[in-house]
Protein backbone atom coordinates (compact mmCIF):
# COMPACT_ATOMS: atom_id res chain seq x y z
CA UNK A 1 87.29 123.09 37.61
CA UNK A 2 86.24 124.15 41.29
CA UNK A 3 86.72 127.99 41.38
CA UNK A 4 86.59 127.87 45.45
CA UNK A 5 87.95 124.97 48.53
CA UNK A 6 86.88 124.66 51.70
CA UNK A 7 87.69 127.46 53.90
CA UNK A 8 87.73 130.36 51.27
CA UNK A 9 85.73 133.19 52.38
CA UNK A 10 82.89 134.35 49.50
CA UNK A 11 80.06 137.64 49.57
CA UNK A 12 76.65 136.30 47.70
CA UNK A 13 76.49 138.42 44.45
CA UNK A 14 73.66 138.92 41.94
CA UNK A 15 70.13 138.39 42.24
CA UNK A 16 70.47 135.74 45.45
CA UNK A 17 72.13 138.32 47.38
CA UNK A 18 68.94 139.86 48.17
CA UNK A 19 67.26 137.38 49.40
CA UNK A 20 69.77 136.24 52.60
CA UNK A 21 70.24 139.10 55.54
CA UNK A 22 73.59 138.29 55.61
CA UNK A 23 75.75 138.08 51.98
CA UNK A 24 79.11 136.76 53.48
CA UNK A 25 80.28 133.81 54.56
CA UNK A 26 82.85 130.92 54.46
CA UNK A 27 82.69 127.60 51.79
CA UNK A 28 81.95 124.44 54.28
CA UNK A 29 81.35 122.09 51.88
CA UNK A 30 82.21 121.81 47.44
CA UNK A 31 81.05 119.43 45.49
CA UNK A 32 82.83 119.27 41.74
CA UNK A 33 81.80 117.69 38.95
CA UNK A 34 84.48 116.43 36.42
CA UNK A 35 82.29 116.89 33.34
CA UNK A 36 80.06 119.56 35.02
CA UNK A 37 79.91 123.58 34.02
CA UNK A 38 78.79 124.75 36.81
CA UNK A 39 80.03 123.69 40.87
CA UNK A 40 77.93 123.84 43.63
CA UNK A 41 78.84 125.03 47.28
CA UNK A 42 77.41 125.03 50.67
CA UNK A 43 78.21 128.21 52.40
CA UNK A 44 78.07 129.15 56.45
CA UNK A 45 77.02 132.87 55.88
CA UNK A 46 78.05 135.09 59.26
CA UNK A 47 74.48 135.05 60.63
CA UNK A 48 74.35 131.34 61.14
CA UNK A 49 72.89 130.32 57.68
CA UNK A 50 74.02 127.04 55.28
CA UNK A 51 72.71 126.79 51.75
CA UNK A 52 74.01 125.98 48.43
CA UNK A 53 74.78 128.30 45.71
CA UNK A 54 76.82 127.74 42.50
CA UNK A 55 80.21 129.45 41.84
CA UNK A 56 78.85 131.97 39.74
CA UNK A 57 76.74 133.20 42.71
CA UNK A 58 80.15 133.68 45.16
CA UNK A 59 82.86 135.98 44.23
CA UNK A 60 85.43 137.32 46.70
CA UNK A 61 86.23 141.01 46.16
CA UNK A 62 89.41 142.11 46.17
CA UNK A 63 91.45 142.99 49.64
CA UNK A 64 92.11 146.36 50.62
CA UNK A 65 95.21 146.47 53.15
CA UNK A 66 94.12 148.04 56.39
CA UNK A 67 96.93 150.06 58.24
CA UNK A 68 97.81 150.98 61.99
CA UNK A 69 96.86 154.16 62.87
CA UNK A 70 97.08 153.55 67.04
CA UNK A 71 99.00 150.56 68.60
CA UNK A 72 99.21 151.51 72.46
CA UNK A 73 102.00 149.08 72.85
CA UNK A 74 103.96 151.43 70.63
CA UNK A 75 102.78 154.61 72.63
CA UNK A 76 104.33 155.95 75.79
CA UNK A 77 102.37 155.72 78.98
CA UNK A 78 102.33 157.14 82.38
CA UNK A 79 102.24 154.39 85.40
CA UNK A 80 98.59 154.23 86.19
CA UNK A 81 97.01 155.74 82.86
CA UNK A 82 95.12 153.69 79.78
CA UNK A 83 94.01 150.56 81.82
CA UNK A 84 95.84 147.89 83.07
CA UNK A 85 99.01 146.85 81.58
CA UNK A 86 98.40 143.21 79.92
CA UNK A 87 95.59 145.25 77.86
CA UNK A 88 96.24 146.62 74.61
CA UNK A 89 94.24 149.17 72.37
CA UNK A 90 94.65 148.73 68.40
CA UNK A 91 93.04 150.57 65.49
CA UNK A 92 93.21 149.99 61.63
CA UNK A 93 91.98 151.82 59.25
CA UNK A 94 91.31 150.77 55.47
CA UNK A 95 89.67 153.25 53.10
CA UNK A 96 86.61 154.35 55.30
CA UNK A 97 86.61 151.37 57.03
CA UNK A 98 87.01 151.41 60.77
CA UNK A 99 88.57 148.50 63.77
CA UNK A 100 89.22 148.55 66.57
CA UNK A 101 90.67 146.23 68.58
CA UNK A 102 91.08 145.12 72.62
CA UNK A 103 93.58 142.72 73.02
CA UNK A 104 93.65 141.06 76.69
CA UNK A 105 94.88 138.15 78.64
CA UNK A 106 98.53 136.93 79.07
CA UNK A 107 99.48 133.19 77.50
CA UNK A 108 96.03 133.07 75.29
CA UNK A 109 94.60 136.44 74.88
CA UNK A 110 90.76 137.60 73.94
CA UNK A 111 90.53 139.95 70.82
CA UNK A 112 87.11 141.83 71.28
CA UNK A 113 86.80 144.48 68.17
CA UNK A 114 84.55 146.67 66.67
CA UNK A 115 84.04 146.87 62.56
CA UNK A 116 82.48 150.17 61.73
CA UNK A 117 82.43 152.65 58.41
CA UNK A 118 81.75 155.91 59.24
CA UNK A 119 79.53 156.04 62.37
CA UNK A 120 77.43 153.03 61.04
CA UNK A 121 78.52 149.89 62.51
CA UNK A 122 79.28 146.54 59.99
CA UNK A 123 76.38 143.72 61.36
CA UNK A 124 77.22 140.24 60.11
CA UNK A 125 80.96 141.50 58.93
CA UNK A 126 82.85 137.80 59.01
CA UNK A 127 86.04 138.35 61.12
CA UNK A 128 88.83 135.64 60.62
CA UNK A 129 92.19 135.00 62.37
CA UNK A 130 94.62 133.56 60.24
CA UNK A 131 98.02 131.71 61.55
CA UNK A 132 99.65 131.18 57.88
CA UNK A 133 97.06 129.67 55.88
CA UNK A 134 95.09 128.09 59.06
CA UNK A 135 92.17 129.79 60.37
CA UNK A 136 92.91 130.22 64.19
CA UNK A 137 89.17 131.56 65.13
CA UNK A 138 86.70 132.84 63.29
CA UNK A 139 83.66 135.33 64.66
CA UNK A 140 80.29 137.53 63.01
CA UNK A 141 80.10 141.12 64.09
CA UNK A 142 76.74 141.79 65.78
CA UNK A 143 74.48 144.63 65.68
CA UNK A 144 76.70 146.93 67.07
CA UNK A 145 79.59 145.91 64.90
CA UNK A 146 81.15 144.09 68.03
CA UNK A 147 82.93 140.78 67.83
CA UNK A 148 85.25 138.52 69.84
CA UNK A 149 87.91 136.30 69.13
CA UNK A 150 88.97 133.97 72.32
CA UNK A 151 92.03 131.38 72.95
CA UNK A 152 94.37 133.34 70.50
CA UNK A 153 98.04 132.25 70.73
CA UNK A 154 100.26 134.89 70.76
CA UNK A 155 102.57 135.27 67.91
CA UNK A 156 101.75 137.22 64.22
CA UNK A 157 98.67 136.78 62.86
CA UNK A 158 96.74 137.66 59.52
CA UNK A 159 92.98 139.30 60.34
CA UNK A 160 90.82 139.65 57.60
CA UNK A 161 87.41 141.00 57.86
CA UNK A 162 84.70 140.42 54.68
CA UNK A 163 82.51 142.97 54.72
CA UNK A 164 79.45 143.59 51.76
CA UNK A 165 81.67 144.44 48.25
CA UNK A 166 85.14 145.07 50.92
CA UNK A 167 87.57 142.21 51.78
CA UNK A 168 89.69 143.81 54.41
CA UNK A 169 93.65 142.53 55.28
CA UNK A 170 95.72 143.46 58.10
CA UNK A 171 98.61 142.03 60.02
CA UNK A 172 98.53 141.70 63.91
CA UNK A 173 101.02 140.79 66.68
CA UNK A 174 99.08 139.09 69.28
């Protein structure tokens, strides 16, 4: 029985791990065997890579809810001060995990964040935007952490950001 579908979002573990830059990534492709002990799965990692590995070389930790600590829609402002208006600055925080979020645009906005724990920025973090159970956009963090989301609809949305050994949830109003 197929432990993973198409769409779940998996972290390499055990001895493979070390062999890929990037360990996370999102199941493109199952293939299961009736009669078969193990299942085999091809897996986009963040940095761009397919290959194959069998279930018991994917695992997907377990979430950590990541809270508002700063929503500048919520925050009074002066006329003139923080930017223009149809900008707006968000920060989570889960554990010692950092976001940061710019949301711009009016009718589909841009979501450029920043994935960081401690000062060290998160390279190949996998950010997805979830509507329900759909996946509205998905994006890698770069070097610096950095990624962008574009053509978001506005209306609440699930983020989750996989991270090495940290599955990160949070709830957003686009």
């Amino acid at each position: 029985m197929p432990r993973f579908k198409i769409g779940d979002r998996v972290q390499l573990v055990g001895d493979i791990a070390r062999f890929y830059a990037c360990i996370v990534g999102v199941i493109v492709k199952g293939d299961a065997y009736p009669a078969a002990v193990l299942n085999q799965y091809n897996v986009l990692l963040a940095d761009g890579t397919v290959a194959a590995f069998f279930d018991f070389q994917l695992q997907t930790p377990p979430a950590a809810t990541a809270h508002v600590i700063f929503d500048s829609s919520l925050a009074s402002k002066s006329s003139g001060t923080r930017g223009a208006a149809a900008v707006r600055q968000v920060r989570f925080l889960a554990r010692d995990v950092d976001i940061h979020l710019r949301i711009s645009g009016s009718g589909k906005k841009t979501v450029v964040g920043q994935v960081s724990v401690g000062a060290t920025a998160i390279r190949n973090g996998l950010v997805t935007l979830l509507a329900g159970d759909e996946t509205v956009d998905s994006a890698a963090s770069d070097d610096s952490g950095e990624f962008t989301l574009r053509d978001v609809a506005a209306g609440k949305m699930t983020m989750e950001i996989f991270i090495p050994s940290r599955r990160i949830i949070t709830t957003l109003d686009v």
